[in-house]
PDB file of N, CA and C in Angstrom:
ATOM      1  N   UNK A   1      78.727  17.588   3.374  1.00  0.00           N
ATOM      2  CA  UNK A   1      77.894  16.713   4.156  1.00  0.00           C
ATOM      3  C   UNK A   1      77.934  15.321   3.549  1.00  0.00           C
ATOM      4  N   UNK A   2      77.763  14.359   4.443  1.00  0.00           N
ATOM      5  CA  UNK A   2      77.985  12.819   3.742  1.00  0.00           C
ATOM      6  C   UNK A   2      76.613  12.494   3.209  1.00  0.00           C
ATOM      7  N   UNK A   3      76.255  12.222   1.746  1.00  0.00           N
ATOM      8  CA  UNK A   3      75.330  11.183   1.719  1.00  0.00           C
ATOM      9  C   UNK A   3      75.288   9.996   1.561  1.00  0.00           C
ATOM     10  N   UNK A   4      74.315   9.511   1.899  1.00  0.00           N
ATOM     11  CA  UNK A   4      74.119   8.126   2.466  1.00  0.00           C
ATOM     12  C   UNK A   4      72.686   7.451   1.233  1.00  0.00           C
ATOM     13  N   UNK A   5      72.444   6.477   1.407  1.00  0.00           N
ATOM     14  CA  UNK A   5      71.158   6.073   0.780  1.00  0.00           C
ATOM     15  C   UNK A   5      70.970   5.149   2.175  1.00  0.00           C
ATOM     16  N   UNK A   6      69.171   4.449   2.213  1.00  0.00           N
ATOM     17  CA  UNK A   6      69.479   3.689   3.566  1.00  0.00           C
ATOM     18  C   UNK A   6      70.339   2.851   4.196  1.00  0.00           C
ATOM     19  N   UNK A   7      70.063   2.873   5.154  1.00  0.00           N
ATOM     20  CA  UNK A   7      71.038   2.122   6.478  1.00  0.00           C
ATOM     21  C   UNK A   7      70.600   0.907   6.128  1.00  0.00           C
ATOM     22  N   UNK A   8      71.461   0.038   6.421  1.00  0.00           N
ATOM     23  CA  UNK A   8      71.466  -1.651   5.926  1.00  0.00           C
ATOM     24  C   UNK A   8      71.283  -1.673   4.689  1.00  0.00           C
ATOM     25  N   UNK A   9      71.384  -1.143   3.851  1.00  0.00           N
ATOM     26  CA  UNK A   9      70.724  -1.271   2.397  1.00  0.00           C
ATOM     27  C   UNK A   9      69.541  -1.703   2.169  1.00  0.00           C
ATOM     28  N   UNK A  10      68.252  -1.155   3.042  1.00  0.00           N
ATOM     29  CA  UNK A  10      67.037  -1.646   2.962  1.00  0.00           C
ATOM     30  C   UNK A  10      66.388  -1.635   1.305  1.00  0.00           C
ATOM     31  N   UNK A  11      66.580  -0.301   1.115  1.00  0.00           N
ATOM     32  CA  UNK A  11      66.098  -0.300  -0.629  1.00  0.00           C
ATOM     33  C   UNK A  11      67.302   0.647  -1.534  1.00  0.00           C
ATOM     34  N   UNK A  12      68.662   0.842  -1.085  1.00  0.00           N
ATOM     35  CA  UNK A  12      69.439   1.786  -1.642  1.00  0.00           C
ATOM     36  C   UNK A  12      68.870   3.277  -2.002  1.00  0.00           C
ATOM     37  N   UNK A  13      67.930   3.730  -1.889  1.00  0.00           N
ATOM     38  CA  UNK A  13      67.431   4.859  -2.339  1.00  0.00           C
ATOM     39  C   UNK A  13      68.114   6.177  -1.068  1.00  0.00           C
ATOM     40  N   UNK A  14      68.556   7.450  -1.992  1.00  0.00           N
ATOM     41  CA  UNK A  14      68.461   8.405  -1.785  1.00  0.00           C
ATOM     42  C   UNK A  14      67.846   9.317  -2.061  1.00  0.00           C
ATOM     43  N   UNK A  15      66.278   9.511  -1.754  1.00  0.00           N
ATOM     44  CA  UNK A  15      65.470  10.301  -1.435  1.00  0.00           C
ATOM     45  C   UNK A  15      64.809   9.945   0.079  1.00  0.00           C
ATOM     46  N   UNK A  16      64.409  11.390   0.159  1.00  0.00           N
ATOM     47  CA  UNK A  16      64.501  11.744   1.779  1.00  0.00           C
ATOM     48  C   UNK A  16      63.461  12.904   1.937  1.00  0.00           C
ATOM     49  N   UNK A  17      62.542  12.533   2.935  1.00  0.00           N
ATOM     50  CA  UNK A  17      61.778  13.747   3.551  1.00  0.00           C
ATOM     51  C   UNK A  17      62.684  15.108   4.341  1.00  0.00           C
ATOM     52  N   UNK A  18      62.357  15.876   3.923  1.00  0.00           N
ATOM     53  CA  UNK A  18      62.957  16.956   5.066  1.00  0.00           C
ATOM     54  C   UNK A  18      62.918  16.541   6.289  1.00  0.00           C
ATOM     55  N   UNK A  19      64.770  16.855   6.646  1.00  0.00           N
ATOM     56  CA  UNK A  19      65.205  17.099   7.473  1.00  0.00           C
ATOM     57  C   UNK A  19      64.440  17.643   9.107  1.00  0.00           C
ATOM     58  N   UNK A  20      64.109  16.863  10.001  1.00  0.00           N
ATOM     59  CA  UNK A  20      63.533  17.483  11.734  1.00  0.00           C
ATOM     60  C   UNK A  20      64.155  16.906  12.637  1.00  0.00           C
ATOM     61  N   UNK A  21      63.903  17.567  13.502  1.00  0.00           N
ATOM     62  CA  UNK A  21      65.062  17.334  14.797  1.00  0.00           C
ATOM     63  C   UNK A  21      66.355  17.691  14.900  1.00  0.00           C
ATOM     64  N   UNK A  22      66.857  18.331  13.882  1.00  0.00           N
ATOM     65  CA  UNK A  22      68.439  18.602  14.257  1.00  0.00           C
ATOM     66  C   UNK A  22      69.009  18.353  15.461  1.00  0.00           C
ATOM     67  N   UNK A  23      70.236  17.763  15.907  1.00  0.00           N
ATOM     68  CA  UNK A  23      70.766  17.740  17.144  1.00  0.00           C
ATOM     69  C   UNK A  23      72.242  18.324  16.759  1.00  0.00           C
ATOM     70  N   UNK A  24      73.104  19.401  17.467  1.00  0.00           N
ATOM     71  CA  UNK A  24      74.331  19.824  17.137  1.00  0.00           C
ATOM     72  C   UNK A  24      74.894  19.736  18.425  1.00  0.00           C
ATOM     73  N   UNK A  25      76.615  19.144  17.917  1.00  0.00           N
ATOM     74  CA  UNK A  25      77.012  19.165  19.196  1.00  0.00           C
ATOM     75  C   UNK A  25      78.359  19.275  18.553  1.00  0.00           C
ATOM     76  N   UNK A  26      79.176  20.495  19.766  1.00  0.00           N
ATOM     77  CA  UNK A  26      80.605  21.204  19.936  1.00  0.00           C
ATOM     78  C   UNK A  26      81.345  20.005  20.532  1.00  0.00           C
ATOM     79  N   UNK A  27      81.951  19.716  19.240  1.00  0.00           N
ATOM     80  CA  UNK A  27      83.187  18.371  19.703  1.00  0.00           C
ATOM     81  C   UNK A  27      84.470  18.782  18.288  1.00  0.00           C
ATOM     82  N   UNK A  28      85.273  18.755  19.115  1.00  0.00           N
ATOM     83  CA  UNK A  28      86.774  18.993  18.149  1.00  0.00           C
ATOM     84  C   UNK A  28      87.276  17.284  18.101  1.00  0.00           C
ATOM     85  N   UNK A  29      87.282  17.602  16.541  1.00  0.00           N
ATOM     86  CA  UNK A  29      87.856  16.348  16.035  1.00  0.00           C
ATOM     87  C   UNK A  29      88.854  15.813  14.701  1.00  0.00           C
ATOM     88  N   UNK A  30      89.049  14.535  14.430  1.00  0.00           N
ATOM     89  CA  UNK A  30      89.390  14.752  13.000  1.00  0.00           C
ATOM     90  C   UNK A  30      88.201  13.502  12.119  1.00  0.00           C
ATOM     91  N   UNK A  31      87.665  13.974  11.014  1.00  0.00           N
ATOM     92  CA  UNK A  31      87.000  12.518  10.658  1.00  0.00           C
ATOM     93  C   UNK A  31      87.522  12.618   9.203  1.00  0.00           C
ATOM     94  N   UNK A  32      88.001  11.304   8.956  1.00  0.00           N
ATOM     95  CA  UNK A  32      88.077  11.037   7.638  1.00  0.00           C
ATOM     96  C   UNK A  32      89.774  12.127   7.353  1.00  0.00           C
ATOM     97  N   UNK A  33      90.608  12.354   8.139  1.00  0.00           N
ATOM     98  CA  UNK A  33      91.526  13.084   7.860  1.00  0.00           C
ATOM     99  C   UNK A  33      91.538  14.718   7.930  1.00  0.00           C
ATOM    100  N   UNK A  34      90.017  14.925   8.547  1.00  0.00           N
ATOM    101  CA  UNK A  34      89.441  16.422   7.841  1.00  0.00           C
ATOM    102  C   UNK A  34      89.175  16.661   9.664  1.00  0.00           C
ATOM    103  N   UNK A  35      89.636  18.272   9.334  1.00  0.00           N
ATOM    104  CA  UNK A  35      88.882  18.403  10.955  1.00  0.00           C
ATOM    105  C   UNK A  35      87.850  18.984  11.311  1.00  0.00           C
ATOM    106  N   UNK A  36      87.227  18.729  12.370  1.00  0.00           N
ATOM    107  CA  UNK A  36      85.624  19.158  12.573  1.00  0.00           C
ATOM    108  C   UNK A  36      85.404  20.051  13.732  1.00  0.00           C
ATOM    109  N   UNK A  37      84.652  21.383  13.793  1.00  0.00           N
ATOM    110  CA  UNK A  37      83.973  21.651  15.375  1.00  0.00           C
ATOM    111  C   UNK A  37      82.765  21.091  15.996  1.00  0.00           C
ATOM    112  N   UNK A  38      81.964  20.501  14.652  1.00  0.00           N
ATOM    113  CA  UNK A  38      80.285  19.890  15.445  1.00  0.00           C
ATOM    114  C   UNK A  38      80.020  19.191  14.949  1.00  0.00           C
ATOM    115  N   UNK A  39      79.143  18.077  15.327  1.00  0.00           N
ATOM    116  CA  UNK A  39      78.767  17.469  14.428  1.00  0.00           C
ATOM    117  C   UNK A  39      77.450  17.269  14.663  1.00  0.00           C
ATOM    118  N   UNK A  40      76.761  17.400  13.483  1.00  0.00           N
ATOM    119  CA  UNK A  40      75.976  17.683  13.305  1.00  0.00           C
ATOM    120  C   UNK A  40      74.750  16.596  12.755  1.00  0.00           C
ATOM    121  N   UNK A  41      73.287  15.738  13.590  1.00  0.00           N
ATOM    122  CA  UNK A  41      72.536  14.892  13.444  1.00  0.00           C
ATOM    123  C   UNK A  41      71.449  15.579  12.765  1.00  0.00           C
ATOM    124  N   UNK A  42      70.602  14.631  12.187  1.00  0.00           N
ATOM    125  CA  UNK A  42      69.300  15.526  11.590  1.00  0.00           C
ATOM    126  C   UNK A  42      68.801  14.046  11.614  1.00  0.00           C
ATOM    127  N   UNK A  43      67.308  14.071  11.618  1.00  0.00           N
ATOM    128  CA  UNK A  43      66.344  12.847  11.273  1.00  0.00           C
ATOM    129  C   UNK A  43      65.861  13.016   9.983  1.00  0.00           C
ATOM    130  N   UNK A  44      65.579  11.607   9.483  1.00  0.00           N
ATOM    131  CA  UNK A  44      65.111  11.816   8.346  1.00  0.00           C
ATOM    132  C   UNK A  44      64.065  10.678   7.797  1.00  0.00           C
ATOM    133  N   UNK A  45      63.158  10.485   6.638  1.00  0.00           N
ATOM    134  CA  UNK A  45      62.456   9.366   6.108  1.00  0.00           C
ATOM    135  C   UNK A  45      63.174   8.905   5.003  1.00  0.00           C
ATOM    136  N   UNK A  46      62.953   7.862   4.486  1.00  0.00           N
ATOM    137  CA  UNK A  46      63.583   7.532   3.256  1.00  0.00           C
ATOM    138  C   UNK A  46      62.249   7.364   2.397  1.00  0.00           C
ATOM    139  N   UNK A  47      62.165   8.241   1.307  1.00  0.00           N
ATOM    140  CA  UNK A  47      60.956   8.366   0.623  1.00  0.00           C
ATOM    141  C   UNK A  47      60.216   6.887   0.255  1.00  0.00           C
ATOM    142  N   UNK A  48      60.853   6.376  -0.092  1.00  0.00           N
ATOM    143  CA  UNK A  48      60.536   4.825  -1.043  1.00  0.00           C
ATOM    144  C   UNK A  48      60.534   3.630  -0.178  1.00  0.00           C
ATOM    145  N   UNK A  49      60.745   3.361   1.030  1.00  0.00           N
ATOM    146  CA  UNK A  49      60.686   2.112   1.507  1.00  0.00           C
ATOM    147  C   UNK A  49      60.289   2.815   3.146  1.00  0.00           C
ATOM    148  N   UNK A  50      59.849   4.195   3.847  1.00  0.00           N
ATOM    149  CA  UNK A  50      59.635   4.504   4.720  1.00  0.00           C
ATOM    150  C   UNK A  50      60.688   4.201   5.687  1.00  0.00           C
ATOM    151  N   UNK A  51      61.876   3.960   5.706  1.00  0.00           N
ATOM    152  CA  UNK A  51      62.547   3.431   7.115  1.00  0.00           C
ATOM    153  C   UNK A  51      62.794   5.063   7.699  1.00  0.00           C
ATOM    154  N   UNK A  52      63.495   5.051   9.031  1.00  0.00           N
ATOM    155  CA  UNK A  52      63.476   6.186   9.545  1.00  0.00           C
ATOM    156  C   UNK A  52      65.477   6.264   9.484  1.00  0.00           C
ATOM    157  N   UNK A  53      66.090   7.107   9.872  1.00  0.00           N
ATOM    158  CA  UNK A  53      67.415   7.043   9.972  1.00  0.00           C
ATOM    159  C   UNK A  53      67.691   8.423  10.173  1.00  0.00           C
ATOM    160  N   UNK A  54      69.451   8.434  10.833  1.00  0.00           N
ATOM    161  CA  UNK A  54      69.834   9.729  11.614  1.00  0.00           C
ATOM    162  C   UNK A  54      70.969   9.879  10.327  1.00  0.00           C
ATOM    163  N   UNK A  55      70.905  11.052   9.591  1.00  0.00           N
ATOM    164  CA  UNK A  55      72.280  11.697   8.377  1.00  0.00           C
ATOM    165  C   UNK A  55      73.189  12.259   9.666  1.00  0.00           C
ATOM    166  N   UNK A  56      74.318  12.047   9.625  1.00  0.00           N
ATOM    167  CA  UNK A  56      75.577  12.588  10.640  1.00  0.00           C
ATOM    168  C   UNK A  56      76.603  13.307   9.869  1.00  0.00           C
ATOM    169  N   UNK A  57      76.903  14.950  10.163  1.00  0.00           N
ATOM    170  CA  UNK A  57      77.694  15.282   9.464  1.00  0.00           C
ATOM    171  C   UNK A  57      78.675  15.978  10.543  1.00  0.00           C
ATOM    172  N   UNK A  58      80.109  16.313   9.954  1.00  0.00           N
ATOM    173  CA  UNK A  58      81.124  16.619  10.364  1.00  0.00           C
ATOM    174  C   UNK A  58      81.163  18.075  10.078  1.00  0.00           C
ATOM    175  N   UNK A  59      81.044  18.980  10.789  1.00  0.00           N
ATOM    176  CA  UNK A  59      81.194  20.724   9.955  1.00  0.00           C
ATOM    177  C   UNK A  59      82.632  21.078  10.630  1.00  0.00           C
ATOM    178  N   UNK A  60      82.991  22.019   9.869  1.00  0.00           N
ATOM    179  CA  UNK A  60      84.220  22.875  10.257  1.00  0.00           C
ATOM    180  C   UNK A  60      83.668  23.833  10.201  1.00  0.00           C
ATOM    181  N   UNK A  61      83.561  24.450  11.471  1.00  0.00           N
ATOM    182  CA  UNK A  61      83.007  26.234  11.406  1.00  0.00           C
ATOM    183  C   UNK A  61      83.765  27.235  12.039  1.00  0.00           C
ATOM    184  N   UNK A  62      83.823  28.451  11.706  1.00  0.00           N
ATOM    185  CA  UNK A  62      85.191  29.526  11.711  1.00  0.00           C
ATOM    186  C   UNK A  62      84.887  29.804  13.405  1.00  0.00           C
ATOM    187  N   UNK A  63      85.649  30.036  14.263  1.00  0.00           N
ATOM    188  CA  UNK A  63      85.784  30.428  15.565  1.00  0.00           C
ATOM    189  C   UNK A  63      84.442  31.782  15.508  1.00  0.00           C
ATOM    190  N   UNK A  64      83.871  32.391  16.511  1.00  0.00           N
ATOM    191  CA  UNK A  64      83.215  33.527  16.332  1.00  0.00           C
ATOM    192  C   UNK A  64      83.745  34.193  17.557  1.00  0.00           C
TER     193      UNK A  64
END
C-alpha cells in the first residue's frame, strides 16, 4: 500500500485516524510498472494538523 504523509504538505505528518469509508473498485491496470485488479480508496484524518484526505491503493488479487 502507498504511504503518503499530507496532501500539499500541509504539516508532513504520517499519522492517521482509522481508516472509514472504504470505496473498492474492479479496474485492470498497470501502476507504477506493477499490475493491479482494484483499487482501492479509504478516508482518512491526519492526526496533527486535522486535514481530511483519500489513501489510494493499487491491489493485485488472485482470480476467485
Amino acid at each position: 500500500m502507498n504511504r503518503v504523509g499530507c496532501l500539499l504538505l500541509r504539516c508532513g505528518s504520517t499519522r492517521r485516524s482509522d481508516y472509514y469509508g472504504k470505496i473498492e473498485q474492479a479496474s485492470r491496470g498497470r501502476h507504477d510498472g506493477q499490475p493491479f485488479t482494484h483499487i482501492a480508496r479509504r478516508r482518512t484524518k491526519c492526526l496533527d494538523c486535522g486535514q481530511l484526505r483519500v489513501d489510494r491503493s493499487y491491489e493485485n488479487r488472485p482470480e476467485e
